[in-house]
Every structure is written in C-alpha cells, then in structure tokens.
PDB file of N, CA and C in Angstrom:
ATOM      1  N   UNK A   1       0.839  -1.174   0.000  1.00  0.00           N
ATOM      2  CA  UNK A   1       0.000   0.000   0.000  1.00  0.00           C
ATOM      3  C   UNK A   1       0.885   1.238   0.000  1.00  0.00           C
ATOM      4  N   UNK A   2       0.649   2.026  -0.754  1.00  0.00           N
ATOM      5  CA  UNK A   2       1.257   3.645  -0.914  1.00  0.00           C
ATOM      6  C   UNK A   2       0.658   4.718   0.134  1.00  0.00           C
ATOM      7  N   UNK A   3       1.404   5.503   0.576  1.00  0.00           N
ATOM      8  CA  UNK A   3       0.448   6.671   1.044  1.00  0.00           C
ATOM      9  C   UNK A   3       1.729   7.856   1.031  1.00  0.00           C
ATOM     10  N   UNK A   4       0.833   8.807  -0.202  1.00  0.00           N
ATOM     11  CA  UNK A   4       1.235  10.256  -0.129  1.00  0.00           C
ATOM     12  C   UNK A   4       0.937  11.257   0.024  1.00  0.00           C
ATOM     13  N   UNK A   5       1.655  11.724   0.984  1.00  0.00           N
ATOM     14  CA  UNK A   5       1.814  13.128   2.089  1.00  0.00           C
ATOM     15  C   UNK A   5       1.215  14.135   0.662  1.00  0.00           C
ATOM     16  N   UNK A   6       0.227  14.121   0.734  1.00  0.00           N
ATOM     17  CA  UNK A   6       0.044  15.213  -0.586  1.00  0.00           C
ATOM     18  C   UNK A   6       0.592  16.760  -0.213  1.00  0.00           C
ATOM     19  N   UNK A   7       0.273  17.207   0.997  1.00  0.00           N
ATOM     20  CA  UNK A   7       0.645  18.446   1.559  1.00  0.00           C
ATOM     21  C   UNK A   7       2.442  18.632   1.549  1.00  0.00           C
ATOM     22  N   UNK A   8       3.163  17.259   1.333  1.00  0.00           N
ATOM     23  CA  UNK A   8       4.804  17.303   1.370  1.00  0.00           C
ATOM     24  C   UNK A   8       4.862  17.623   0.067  1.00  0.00           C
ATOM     25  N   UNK A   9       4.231  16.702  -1.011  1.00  0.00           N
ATOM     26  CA  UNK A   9       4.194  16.343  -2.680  1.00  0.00           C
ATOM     27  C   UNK A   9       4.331  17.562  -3.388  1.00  0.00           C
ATOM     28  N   UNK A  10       5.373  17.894  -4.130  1.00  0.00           N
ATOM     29  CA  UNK A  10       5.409  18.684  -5.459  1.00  0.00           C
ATOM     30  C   UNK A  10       5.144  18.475  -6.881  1.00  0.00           C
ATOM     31  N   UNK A  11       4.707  17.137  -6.784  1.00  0.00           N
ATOM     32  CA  UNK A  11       4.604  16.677  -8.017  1.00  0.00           C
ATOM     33  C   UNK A  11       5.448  17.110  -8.809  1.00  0.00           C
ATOM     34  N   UNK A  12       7.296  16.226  -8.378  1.00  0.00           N
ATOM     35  CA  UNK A  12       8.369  16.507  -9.478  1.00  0.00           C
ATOM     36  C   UNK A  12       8.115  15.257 -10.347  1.00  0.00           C
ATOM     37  N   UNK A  13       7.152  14.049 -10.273  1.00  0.00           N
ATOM     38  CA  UNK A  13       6.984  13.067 -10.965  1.00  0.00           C
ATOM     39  C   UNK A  13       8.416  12.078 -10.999  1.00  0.00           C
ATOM     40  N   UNK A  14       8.905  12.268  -9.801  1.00  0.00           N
ATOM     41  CA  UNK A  14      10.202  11.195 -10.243  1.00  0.00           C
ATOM     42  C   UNK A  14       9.344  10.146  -9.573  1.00  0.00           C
ATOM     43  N   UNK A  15       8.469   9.676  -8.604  1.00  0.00           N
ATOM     44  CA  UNK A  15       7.635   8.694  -8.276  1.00  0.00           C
ATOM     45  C   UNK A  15       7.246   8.090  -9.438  1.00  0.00           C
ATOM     46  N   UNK A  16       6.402   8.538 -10.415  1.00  0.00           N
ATOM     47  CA  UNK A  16       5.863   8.096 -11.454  1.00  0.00           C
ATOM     48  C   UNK A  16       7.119   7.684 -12.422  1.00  0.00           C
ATOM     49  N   UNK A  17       8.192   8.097 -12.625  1.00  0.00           N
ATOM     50  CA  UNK A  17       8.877   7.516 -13.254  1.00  0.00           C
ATOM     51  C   UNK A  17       9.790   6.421 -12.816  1.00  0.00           C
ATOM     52  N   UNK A  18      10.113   6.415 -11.506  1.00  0.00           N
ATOM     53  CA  UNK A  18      10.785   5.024 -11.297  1.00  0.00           C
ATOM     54  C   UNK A  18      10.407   3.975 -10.938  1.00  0.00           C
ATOM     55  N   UNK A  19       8.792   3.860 -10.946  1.00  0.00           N
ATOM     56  CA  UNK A  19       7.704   2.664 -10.317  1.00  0.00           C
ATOM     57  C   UNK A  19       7.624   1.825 -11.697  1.00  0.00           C
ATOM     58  N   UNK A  20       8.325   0.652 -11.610  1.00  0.00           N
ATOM     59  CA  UNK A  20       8.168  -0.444 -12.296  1.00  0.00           C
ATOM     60  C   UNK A  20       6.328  -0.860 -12.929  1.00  0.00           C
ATOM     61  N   UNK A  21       5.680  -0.332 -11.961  1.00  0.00           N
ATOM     62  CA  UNK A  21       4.165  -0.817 -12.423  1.00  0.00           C
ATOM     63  C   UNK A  21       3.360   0.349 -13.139  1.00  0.00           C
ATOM     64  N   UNK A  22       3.956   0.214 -14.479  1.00  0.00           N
ATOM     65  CA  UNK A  22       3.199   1.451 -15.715  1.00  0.00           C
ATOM     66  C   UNK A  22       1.826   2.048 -15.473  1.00  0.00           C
ATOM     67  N   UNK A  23       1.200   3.189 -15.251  1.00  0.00           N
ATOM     68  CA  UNK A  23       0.462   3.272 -14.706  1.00  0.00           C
ATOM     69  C   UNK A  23       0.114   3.349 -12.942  1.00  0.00           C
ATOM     70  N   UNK A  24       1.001   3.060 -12.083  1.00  0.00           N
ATOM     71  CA  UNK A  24       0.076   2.942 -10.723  1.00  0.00           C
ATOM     72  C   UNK A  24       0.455   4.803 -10.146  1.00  0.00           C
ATOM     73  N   UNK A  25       0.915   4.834 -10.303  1.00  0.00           N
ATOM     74  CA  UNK A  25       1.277   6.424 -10.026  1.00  0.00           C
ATOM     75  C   UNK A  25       0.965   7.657 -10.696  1.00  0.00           C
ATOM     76  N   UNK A  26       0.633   8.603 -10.836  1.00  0.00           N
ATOM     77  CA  UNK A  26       0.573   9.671 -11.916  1.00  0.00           C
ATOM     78  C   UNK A  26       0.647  11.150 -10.824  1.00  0.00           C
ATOM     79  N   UNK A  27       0.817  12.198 -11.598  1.00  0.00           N
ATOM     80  CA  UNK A  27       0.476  13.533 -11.015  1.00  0.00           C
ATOM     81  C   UNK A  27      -0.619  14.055 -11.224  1.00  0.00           C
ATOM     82  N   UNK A  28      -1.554  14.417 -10.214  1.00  0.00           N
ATOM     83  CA  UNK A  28      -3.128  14.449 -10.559  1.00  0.00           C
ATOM     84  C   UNK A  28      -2.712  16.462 -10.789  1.00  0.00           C
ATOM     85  N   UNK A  29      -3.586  16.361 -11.863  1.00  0.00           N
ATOM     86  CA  UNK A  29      -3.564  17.788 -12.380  1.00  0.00           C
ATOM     87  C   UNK A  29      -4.740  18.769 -12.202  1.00  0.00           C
ATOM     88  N   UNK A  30      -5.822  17.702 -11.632  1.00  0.00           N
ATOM     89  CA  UNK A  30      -7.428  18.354 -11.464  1.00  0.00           C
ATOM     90  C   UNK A  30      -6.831  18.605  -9.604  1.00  0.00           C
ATOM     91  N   UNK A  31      -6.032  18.239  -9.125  1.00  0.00           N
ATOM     92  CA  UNK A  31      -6.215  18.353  -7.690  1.00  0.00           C
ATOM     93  C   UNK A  31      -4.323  19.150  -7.618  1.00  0.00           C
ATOM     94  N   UNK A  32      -4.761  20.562  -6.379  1.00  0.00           N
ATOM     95  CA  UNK A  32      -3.305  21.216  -5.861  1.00  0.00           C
ATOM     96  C   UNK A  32      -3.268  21.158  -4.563  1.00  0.00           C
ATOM     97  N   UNK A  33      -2.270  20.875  -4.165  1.00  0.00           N
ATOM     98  CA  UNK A  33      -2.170  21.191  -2.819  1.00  0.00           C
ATOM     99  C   UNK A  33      -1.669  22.526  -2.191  1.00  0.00           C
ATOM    100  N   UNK A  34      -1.635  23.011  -0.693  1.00  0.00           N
ATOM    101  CA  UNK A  34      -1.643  23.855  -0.253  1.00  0.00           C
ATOM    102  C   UNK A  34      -0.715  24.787  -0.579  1.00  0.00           C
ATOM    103  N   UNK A  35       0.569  24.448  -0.737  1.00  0.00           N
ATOM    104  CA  UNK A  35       1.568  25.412  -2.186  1.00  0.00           C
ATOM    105  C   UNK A  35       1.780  25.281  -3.146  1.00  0.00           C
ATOM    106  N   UNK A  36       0.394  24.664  -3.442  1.00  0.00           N
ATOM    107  CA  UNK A  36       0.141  25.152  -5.266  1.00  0.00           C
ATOM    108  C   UNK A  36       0.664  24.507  -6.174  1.00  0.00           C
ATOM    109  N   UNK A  37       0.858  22.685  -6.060  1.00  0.00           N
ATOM    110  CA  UNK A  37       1.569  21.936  -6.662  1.00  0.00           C
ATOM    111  C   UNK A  37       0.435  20.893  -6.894  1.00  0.00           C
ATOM    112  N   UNK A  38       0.778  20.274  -7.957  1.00  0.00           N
ATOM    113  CA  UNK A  38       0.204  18.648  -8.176  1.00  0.00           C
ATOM    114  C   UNK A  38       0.566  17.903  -7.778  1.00  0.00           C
ATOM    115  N   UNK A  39      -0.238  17.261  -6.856  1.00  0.00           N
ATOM    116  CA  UNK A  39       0.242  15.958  -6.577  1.00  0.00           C
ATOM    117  C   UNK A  39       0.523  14.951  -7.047  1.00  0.00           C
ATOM    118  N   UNK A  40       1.219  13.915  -6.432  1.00  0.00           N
ATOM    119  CA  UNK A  40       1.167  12.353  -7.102  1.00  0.00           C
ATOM    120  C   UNK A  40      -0.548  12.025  -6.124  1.00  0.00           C
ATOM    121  N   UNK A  41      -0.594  10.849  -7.097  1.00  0.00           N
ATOM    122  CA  UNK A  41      -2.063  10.489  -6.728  1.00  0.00           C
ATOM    123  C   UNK A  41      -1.537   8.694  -6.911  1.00  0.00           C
ATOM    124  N   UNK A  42      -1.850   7.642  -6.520  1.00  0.00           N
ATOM    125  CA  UNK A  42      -1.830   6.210  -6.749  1.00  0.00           C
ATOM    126  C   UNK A  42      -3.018   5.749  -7.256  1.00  0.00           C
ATOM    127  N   UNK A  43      -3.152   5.157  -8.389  1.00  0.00           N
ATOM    128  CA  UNK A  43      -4.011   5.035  -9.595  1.00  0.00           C
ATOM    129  C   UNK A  43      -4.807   3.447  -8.504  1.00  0.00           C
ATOM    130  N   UNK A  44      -4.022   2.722  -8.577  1.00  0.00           N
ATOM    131  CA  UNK A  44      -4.604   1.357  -7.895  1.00  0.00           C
ATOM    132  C   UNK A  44      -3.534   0.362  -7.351  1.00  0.00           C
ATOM    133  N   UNK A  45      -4.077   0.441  -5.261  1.00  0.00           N
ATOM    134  CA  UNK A  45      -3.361  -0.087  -4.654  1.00  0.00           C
ATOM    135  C   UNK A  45      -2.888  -1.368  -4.661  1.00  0.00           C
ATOM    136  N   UNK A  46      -4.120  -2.171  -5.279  1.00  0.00           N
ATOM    137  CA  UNK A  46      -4.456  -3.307  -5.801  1.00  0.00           C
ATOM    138  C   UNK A  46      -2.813  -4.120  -6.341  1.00  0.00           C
ATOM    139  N   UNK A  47      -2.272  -3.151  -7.185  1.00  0.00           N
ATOM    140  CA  UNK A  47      -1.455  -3.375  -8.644  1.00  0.00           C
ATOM    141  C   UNK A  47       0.406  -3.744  -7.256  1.00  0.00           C
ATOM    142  N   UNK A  48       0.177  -2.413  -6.299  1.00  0.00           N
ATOM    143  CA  UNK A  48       1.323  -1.966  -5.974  1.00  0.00           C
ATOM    144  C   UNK A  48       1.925  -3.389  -5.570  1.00  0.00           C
ATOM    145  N   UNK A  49       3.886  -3.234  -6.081  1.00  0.00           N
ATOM    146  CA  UNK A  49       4.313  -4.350  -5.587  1.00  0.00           C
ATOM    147  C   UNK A  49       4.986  -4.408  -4.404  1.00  0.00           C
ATOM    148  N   UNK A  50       4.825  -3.497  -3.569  1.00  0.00           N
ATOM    149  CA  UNK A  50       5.722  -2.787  -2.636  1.00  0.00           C
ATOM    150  C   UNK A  50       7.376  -2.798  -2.543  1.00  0.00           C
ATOM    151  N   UNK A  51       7.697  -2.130  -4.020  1.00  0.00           N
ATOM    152  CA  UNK A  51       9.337  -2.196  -4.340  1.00  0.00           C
ATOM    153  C   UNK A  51       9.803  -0.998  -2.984  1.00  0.00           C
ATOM    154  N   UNK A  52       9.029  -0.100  -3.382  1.00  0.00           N
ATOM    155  CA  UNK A  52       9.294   1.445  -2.421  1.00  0.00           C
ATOM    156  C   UNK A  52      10.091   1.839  -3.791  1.00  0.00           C
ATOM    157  N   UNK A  53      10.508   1.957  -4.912  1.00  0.00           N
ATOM    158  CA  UNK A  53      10.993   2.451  -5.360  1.00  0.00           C
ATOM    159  C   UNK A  53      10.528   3.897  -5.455  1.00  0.00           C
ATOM    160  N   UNK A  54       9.078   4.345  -5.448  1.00  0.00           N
ATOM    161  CA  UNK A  54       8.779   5.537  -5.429  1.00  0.00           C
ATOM    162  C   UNK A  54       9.473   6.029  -4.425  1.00  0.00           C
ATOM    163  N   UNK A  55       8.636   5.426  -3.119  1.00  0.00           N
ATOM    164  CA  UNK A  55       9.543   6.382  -1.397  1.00  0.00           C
ATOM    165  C   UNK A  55      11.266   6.793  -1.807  1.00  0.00           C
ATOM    166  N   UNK A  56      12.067   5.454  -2.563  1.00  0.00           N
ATOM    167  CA  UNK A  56      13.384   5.899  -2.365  1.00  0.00           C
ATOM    168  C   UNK A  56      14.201   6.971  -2.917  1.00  0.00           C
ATOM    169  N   UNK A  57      13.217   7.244  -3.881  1.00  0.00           N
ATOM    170  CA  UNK A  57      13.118   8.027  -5.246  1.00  0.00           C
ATOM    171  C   UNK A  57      12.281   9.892  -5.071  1.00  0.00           C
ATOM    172  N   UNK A  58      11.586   9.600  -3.936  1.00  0.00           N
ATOM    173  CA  UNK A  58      10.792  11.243  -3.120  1.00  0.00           C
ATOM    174  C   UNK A  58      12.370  12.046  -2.660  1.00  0.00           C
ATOM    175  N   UNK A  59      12.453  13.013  -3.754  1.00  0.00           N
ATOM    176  CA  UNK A  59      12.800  14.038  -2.572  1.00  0.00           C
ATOM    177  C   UNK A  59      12.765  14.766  -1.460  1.00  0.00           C
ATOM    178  N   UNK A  60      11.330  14.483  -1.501  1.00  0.00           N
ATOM    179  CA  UNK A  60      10.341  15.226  -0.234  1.00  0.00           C
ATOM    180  C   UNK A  60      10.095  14.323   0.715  1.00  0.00           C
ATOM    181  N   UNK A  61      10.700  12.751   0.837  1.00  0.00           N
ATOM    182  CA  UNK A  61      10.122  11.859   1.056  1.00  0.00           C
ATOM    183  C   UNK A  61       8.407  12.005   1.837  1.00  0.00           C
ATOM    184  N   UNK A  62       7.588  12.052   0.994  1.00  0.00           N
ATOM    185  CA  UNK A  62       5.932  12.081   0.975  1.00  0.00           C
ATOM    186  C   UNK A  62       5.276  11.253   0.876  1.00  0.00           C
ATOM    187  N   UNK A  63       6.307   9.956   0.294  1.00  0.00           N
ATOM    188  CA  UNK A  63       5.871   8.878   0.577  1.00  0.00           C
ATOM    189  C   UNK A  63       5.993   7.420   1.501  1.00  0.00           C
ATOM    190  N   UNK A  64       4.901   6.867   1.870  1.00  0.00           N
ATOM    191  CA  UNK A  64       5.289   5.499   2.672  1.00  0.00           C
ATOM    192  C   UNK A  64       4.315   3.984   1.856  1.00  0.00           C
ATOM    193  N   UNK A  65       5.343   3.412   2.087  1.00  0.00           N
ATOM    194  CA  UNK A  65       5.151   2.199   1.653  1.00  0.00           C
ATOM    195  C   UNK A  65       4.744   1.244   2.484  1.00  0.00           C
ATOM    196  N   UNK A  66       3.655  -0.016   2.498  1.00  0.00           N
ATOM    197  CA  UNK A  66       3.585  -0.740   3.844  1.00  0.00           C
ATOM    198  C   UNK A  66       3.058  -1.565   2.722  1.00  0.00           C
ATOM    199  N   UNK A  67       3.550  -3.024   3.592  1.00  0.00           N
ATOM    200  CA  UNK A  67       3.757  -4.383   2.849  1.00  0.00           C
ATOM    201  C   UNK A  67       2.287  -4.911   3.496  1.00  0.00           C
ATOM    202  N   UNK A  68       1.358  -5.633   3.263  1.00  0.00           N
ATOM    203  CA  UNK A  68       0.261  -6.305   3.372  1.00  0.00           C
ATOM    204  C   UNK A  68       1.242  -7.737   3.908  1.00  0.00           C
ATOM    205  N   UNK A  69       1.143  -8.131   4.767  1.00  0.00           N
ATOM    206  CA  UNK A  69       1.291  -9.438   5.267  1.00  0.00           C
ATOM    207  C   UNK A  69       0.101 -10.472   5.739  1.00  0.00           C
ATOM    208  N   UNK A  70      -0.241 -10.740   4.390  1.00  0.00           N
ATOM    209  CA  UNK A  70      -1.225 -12.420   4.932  1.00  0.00           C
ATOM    210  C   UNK A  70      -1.313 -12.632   6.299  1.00  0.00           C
ATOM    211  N   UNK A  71      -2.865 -13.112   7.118  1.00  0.00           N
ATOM    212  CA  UNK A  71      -2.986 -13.575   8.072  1.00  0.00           C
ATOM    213  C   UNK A  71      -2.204 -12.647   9.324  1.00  0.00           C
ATOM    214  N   UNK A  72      -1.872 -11.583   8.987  1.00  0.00           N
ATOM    215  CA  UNK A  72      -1.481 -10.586  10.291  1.00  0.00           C
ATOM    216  C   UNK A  72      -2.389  -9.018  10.005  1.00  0.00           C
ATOM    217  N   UNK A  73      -2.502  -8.968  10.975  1.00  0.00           N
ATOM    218  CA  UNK A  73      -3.325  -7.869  11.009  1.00  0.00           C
ATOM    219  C   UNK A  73      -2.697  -6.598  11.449  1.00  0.00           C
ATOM    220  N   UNK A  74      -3.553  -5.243  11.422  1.00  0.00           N
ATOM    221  CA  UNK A  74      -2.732  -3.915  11.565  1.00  0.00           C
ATOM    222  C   UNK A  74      -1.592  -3.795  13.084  1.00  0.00           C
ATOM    223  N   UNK A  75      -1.962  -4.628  13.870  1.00  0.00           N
ATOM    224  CA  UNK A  75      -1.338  -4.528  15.056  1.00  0.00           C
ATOM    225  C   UNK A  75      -0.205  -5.363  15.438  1.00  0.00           C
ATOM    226  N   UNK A  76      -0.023  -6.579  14.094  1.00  0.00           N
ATOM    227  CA  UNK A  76       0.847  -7.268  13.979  1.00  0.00           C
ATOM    228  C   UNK A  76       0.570  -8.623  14.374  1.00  0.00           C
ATOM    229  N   UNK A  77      -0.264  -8.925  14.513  1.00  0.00           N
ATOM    230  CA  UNK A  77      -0.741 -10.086  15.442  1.00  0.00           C
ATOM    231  C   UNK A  77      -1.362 -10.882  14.331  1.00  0.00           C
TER     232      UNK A  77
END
C-alpha cells in the first residue's frame, strides 16, 4: 500500500517515473495542494508491488510504503 503526504508532494513526478508498475502512479492535475503543486495520486493499490521504489526516489520523502502481510493484522498479530 502507498500513502502520499500530498501536503509534502510537489509533483516533481520522479515517483511516477521510477515505479516499475506502468500506470500505478501519476500527477493528478485536477487536484493542488496547499503550495500550489500537483500531486502524485496512486491510480490502484491493488497493482502496488511494494518495491518502495517511489519512497526511495521522493525528494520530499511524501511517501510510505507498507507491505500487506497475509494472516497478520494492523497490530501485527
């Protein structure tokens, strides 16, 4: 699962360009954030492979990555 800090996000699009999965990332252009930038937006969480290549790749780091682990739940258990 992805989650971006849209309020960090400048939408320099290096997210969208180093994510192996064509499509799961983009810079949403209908939506700005509070200094007036586009965000990245995640098209479908569904797809994500959790490389983090986006997070490693944020200058702003705005983004976080979290791995879905089968049979454990949010608390770890």
């Amino acid at each position: 699962m992805i989650k971006i800090n849209e309020k960090a996000c400048k939408g320099c699009g290096l997210c969208v360009t180093f994510c192996p999965v064509e499509g799961l990332l983009k810079i949403d252009e209908d939506r700005v954030n509070a200094k007036g930038w586009n965000p990245a937006v995640c098209t479908d969480q569904s797809k994500c492979r959790s490389c983090a290549l986006c997070a490693l790749m944020c200058p702003d780091a705005a983004i976080e990555v979290y791995r879905h682990i089968q049979g454990v739940n949010a608390d770890g258990i």
